[in-house]
N, C-alpha and C. Protein backbone atom coordinates (compact mmCIF):
# COMPACT_ATOMS: atom_id res chain seq x y z
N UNK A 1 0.82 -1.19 0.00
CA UNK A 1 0.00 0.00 0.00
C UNK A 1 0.87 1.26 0.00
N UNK A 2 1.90 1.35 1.07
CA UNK A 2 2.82 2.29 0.88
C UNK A 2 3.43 2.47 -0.24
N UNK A 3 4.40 1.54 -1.11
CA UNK A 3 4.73 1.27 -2.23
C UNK A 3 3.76 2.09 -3.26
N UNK A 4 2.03 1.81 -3.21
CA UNK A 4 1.66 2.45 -4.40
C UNK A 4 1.00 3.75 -4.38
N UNK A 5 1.37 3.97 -2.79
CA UNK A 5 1.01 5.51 -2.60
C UNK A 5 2.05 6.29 -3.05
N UNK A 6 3.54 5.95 -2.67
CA UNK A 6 4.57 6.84 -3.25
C UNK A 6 4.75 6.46 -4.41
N UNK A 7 4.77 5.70 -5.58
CA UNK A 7 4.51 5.80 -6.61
C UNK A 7 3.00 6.73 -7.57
N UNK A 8 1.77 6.45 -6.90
CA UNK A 8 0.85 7.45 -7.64
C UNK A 8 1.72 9.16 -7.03
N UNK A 9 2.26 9.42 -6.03
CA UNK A 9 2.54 10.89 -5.59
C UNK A 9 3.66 10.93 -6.42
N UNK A 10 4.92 10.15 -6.74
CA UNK A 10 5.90 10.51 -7.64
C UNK A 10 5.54 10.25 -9.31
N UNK A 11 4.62 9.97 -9.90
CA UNK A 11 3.76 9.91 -10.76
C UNK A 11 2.33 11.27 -11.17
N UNK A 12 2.28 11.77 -10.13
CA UNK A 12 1.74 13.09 -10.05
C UNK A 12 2.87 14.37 -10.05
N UNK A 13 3.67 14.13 -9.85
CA UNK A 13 5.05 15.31 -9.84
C UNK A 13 5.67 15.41 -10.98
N UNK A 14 5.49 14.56 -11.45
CA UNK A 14 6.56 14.14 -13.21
C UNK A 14 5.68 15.11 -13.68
N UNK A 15 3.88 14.12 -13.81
CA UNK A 15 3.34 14.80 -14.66
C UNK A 15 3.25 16.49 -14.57
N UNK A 16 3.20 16.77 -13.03
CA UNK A 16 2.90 17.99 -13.02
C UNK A 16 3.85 19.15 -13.26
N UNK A 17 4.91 18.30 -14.38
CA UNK A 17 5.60 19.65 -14.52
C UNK A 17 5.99 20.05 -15.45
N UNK A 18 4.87 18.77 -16.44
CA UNK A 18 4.97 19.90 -17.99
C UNK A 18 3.96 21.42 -17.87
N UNK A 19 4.75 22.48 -18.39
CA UNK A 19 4.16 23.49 -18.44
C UNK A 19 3.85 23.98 -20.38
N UNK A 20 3.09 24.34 -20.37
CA UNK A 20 3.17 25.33 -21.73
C UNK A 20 3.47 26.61 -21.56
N UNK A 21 4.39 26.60 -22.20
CA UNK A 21 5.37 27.65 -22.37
C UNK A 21 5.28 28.51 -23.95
N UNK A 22 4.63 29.97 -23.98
CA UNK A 22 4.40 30.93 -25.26
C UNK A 22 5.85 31.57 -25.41
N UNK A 23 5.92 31.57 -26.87
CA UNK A 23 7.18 31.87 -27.40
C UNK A 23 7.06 33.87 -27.40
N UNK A 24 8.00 34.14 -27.53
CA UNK A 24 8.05 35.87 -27.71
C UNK A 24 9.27 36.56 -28.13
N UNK A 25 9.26 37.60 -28.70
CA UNK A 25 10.35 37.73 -29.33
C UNK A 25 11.69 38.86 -28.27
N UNK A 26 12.36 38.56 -28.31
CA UNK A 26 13.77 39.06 -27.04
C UNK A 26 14.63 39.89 -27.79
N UNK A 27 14.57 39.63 -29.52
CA UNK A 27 15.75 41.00 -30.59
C UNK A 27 15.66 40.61 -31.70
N UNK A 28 16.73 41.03 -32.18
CA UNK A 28 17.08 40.53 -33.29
C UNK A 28 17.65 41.88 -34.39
N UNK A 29 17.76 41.92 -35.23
CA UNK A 29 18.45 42.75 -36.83
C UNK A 29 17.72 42.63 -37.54
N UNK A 30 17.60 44.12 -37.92
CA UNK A 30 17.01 44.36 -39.80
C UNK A 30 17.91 44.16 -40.61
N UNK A 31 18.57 44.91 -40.42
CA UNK A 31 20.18 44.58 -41.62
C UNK A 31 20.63 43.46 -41.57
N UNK A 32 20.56 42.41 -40.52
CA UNK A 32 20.79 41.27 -40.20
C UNK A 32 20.01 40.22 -41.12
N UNK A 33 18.60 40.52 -40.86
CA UNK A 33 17.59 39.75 -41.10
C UNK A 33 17.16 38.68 -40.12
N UNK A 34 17.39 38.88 -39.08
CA UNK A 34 17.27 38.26 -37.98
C UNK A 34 16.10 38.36 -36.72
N UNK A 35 15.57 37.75 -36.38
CA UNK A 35 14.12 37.58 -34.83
C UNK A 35 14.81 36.14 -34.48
N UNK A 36 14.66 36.72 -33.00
CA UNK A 36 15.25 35.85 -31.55
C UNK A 36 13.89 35.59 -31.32
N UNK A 37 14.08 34.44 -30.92
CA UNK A 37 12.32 34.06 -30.45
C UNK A 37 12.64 33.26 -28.79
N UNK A 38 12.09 33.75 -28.09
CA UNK A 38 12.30 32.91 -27.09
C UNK A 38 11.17 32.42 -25.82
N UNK A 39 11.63 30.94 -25.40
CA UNK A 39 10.32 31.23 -23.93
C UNK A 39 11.58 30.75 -22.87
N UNK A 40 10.46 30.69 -21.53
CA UNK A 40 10.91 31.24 -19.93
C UNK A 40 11.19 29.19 -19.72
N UNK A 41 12.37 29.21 -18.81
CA UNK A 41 12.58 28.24 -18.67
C UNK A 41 12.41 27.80 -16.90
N UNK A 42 12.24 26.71 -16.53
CA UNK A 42 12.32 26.68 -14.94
C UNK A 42 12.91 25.16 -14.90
N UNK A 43 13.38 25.03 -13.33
CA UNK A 43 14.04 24.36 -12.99
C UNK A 43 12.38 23.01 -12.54
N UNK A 44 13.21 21.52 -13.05
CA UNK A 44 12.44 20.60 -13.10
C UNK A 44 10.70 20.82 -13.91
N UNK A 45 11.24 22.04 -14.82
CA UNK A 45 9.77 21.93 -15.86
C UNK A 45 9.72 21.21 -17.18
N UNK A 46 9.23 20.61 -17.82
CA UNK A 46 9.00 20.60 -18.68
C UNK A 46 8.25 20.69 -19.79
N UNK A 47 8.85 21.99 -20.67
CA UNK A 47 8.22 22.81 -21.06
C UNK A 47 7.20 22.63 -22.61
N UNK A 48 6.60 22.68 -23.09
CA UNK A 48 5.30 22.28 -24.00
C UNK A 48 5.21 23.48 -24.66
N UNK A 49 6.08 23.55 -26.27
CA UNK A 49 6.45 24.49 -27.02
C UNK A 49 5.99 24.45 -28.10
N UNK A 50 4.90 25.72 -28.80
CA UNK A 50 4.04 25.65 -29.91
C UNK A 50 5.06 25.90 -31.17
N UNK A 51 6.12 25.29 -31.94
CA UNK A 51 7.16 26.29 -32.81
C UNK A 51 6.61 26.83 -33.74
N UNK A 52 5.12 26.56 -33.89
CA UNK A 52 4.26 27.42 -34.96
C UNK A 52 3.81 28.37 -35.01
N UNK A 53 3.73 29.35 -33.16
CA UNK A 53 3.64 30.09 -32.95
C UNK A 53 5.04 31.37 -32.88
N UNK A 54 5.91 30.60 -32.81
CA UNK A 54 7.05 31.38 -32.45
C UNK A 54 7.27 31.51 -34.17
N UNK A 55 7.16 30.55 -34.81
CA UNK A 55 7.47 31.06 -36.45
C UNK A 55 6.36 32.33 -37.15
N UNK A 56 5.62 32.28 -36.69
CA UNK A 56 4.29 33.32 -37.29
C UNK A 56 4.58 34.70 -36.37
N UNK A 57 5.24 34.74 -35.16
CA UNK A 57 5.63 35.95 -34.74
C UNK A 57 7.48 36.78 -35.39
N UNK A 58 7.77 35.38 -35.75
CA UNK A 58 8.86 35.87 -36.48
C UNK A 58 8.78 36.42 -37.30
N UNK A 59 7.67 35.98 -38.45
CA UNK A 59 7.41 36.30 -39.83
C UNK A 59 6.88 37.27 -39.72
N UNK A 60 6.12 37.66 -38.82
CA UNK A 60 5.00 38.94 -38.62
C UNK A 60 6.71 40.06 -38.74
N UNK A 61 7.22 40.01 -37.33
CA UNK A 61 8.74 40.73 -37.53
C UNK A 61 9.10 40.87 -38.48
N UNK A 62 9.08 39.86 -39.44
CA UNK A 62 9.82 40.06 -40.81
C UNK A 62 9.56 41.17 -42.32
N UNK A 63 7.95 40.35 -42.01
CA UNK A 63 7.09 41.42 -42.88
C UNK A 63 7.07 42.68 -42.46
N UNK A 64 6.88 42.96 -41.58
CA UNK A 64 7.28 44.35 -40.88
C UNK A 64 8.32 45.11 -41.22
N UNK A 65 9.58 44.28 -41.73
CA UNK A 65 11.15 45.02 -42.13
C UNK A 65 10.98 44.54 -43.29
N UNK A 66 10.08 44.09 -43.99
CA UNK A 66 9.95 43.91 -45.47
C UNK A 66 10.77 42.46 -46.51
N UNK A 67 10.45 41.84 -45.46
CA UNK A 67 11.41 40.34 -45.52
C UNK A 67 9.98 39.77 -45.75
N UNK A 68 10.36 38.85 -46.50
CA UNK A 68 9.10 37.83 -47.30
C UNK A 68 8.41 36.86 -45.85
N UNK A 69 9.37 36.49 -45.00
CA UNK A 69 9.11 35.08 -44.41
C UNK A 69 10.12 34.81 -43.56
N UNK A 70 10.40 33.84 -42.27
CA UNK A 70 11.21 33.88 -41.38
C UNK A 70 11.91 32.04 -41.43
N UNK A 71 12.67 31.46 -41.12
CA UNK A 71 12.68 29.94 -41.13
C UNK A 71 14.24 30.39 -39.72
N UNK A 72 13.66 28.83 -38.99
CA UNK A 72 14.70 28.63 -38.10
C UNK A 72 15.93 28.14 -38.61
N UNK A 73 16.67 28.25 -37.47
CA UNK A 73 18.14 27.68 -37.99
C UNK A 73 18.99 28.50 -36.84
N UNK A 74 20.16 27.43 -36.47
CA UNK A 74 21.29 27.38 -35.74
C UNK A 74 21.18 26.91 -34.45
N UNK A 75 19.86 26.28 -34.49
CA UNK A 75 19.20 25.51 -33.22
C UNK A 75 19.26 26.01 -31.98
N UNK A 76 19.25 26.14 -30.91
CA UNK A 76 18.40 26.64 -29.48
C UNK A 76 19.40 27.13 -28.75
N UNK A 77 19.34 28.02 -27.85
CA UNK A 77 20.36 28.29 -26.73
C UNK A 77 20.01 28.83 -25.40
N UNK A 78 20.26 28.22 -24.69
CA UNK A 78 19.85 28.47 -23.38
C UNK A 78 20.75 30.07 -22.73
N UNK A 79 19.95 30.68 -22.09
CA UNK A 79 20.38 31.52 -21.49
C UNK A 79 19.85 31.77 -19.46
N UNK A 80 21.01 30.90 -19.36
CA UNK A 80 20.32 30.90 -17.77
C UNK A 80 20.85 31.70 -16.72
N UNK A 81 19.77 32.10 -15.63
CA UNK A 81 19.79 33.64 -15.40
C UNK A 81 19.77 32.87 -13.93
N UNK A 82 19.62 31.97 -12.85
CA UNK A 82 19.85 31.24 -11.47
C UNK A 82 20.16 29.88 -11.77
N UNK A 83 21.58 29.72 -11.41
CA UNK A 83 22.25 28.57 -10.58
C UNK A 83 22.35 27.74 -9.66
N UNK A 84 22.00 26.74 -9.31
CA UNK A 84 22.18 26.19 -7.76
C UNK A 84 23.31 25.38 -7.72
N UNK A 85 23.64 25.55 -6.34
CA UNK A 85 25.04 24.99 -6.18
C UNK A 85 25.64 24.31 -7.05
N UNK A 86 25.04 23.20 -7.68
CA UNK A 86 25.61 22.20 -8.28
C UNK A 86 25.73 22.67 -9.91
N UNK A 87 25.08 23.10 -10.37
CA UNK A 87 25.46 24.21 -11.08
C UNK A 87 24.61 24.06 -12.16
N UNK A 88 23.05 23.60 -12.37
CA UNK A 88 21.83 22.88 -12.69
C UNK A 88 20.85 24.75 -12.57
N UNK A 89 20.59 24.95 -14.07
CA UNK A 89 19.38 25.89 -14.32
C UNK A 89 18.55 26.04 -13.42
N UNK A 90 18.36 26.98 -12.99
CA UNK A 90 16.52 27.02 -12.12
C UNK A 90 16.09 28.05 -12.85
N UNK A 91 16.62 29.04 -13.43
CA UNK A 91 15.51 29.80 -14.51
C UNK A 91 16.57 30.35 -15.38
N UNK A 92 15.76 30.64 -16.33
CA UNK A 92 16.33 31.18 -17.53
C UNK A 92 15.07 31.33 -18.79
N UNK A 93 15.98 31.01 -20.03
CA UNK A 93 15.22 31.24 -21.24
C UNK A 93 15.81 30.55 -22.22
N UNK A 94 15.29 29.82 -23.09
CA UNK A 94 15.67 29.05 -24.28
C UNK A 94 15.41 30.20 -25.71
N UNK A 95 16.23 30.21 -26.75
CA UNK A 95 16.41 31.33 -27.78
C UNK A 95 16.16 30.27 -29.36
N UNK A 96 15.58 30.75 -29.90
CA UNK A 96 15.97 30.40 -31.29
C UNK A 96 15.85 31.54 -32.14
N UNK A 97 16.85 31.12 -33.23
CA UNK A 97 17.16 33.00 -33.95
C UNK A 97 16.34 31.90 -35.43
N UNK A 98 15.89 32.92 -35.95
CA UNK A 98 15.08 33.00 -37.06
C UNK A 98 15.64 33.40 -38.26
N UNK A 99 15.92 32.84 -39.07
CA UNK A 99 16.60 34.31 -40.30
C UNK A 99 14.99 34.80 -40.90
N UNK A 100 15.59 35.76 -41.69
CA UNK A 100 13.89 36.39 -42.50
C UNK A 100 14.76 36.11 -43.50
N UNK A 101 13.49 35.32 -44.87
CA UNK A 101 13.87 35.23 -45.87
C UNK A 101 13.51 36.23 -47.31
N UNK A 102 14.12 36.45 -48.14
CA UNK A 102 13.51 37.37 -49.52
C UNK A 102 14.78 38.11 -49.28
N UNK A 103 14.54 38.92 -50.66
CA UNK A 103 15.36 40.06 -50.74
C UNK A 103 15.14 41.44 -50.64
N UNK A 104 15.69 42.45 -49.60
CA UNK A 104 14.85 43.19 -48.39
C UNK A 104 14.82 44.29 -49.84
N UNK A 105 15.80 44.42 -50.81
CA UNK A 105 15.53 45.22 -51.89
C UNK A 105 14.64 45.01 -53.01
N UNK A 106 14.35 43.74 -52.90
CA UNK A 106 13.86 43.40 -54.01
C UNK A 106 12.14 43.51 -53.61
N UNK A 107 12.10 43.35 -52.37
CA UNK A 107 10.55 43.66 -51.92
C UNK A 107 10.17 45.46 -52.14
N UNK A 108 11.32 46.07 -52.35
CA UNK A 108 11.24 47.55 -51.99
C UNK A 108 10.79 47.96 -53.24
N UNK A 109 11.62 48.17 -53.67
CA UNK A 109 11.11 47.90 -55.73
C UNK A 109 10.11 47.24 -55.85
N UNK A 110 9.32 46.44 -55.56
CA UNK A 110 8.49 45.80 -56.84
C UNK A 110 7.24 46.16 -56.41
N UNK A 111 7.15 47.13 -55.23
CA UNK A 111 6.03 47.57 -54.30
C UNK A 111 5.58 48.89 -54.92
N UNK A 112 4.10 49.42 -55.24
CA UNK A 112 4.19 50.60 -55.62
C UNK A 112 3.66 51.62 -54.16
N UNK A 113 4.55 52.75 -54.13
CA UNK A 113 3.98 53.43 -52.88
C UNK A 113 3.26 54.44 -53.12
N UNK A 114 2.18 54.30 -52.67
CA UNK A 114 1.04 55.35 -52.93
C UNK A 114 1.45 56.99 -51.71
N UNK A 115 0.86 57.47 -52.70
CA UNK A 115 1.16 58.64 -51.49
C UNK A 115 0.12 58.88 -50.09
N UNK A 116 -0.84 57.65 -50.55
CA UNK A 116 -1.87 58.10 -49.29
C UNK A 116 -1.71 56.83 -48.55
N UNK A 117 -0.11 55.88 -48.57
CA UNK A 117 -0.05 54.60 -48.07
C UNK A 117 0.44 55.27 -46.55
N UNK A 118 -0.07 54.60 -45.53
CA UNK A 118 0.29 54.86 -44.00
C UNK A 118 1.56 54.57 -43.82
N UNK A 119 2.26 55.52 -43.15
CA UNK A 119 3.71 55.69 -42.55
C UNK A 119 4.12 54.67 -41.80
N UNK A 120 5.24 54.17 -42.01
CA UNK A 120 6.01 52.83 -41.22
C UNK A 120 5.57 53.13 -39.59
N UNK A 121 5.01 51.88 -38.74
CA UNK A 121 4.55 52.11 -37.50
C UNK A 121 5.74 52.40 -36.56
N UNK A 122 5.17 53.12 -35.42
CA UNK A 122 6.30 53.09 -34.47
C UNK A 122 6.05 51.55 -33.26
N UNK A 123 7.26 51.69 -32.61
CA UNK A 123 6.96 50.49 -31.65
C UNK A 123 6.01 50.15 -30.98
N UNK A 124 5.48 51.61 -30.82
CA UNK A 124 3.93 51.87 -29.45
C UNK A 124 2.91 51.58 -30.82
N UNK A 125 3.04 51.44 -32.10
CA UNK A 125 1.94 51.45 -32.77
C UNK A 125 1.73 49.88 -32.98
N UNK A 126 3.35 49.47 -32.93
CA UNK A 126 3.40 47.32 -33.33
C UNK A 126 3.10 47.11 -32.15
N UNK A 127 3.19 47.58 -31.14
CA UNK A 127 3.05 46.56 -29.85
C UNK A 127 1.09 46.81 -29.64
N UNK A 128 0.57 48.18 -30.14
CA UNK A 128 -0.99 48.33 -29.50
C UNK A 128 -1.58 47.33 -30.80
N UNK A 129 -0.98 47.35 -32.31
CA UNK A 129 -1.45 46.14 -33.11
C UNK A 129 -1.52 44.72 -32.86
N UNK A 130 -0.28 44.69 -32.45
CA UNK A 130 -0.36 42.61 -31.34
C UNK A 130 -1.37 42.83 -30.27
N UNK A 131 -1.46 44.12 -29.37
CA UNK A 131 -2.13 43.66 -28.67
C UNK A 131 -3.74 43.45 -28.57
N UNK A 132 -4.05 44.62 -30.28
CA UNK A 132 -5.49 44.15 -31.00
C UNK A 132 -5.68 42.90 -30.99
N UNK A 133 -4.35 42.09 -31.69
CA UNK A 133 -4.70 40.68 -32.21
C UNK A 133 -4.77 39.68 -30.98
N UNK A 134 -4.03 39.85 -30.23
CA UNK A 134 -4.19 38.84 -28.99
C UNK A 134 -5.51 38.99 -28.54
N UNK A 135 -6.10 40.34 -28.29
CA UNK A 135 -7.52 40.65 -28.12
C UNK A 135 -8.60 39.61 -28.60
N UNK A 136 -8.67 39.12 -29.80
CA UNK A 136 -9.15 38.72 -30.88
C UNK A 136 -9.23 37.55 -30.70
N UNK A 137 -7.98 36.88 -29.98
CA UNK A 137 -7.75 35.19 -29.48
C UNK A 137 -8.69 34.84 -28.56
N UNK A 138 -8.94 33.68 -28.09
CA UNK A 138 -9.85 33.63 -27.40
C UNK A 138 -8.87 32.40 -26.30
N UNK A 139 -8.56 33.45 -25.74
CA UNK A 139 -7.35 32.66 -24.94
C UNK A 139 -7.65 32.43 -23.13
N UNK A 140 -7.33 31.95 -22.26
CA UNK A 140 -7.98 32.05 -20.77
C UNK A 140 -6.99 33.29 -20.35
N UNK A 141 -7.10 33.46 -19.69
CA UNK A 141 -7.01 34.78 -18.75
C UNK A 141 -5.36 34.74 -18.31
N UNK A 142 -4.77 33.81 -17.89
CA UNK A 142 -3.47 33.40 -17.91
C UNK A 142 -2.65 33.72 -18.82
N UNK A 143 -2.59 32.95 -19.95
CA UNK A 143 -2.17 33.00 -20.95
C UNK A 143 -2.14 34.18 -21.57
N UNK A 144 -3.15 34.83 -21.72
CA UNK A 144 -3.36 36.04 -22.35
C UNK A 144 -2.64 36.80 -21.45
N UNK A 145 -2.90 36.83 -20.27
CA UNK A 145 -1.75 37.32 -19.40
C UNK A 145 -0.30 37.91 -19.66
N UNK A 146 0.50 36.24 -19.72
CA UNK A 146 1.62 36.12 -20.47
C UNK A 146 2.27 36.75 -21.86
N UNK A 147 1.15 36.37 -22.66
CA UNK A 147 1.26 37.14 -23.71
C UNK A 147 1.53 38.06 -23.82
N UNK A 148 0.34 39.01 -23.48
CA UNK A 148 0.37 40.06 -23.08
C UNK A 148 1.62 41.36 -22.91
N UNK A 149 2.02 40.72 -21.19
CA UNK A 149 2.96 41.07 -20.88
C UNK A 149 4.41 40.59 -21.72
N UNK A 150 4.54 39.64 -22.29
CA UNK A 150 5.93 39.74 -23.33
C UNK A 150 5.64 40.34 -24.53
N UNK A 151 4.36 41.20 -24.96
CA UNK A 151 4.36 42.30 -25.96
C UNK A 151 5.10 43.23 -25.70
N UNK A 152 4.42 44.07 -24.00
CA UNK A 152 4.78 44.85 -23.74
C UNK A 152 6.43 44.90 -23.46
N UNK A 153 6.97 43.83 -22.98
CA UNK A 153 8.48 44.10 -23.04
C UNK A 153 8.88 44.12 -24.14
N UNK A 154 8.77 43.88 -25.04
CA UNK A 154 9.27 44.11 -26.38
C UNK A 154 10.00 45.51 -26.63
């Protein structure tokens, strides 16, 4: 009986520590052609990562600097921000850099600009547009939360 009590309680701890974890963007280069995409890491989590979401916020970035499209590449990197003794993550952030694909001139040219076309947004104008669209999601209160708040750091 003891035996299958501490097994269902160490069987409830495993499970309970996948988290879902929303991707957001941390930098990146125009001239580069580059979006850092990243989420929040914790010690004994494991984390439940949409990469379809983190690619559609890249691309959004991209189109924005006039880049066709975004694709991963150079695979993941941890950036951890608490240590414990032994010298094992307890928080941080996992990174993946994005390139944007097209040619940033060749989109410039083949575009015609009207004179009554709206002026390149400012940051306060991309961040109140994501935060239309998150609006729009129909997300729980948490999450949207999260979201949220890694717009605003942007």
């Amino acid at each position: 009986m003891k035996k299958t009590l501490v097994l269902i309680l160490g069987l409830l701890v495993v499970a309970g520590c996948a988290v879902k974890k929303p991707y957001y963007a941390t930098g990146g280069s125009r001239a580069d052609g580059t979006v850092d995409m990243a989420y929040d890491i914790a010690f004994m989590e494991k984390a439940i990562v949409d990469t379809n979401q983190a690619k559609q916020i890249a691309n959004q970035k991209c189109k924005v600097w006039g880049y066709g499209a975004a694709e991963p590449f150079g695979g993941q990197v941890e950036n951890c921000y608490a240590r414990d003794g032994y010298g094992s993550c307890l928080r941080g952030q996992m990174v993946t850099k994005y390139q944007c694909l097209g040619n940033l001139d060749a989109n410039k040219s083949n575009q015609f600009i009207s004179p009554l076309a709206p002026a390149p947004m400012s940051k306060d104008q991309y961040k109140q547009m994501q935060v239309e669209e998150l609006s729009k999601r129909n997300l729980p209160y948490a999450e949207y939360t999260k979201q949220y708040n890694a717009i605003m750091a942007q």
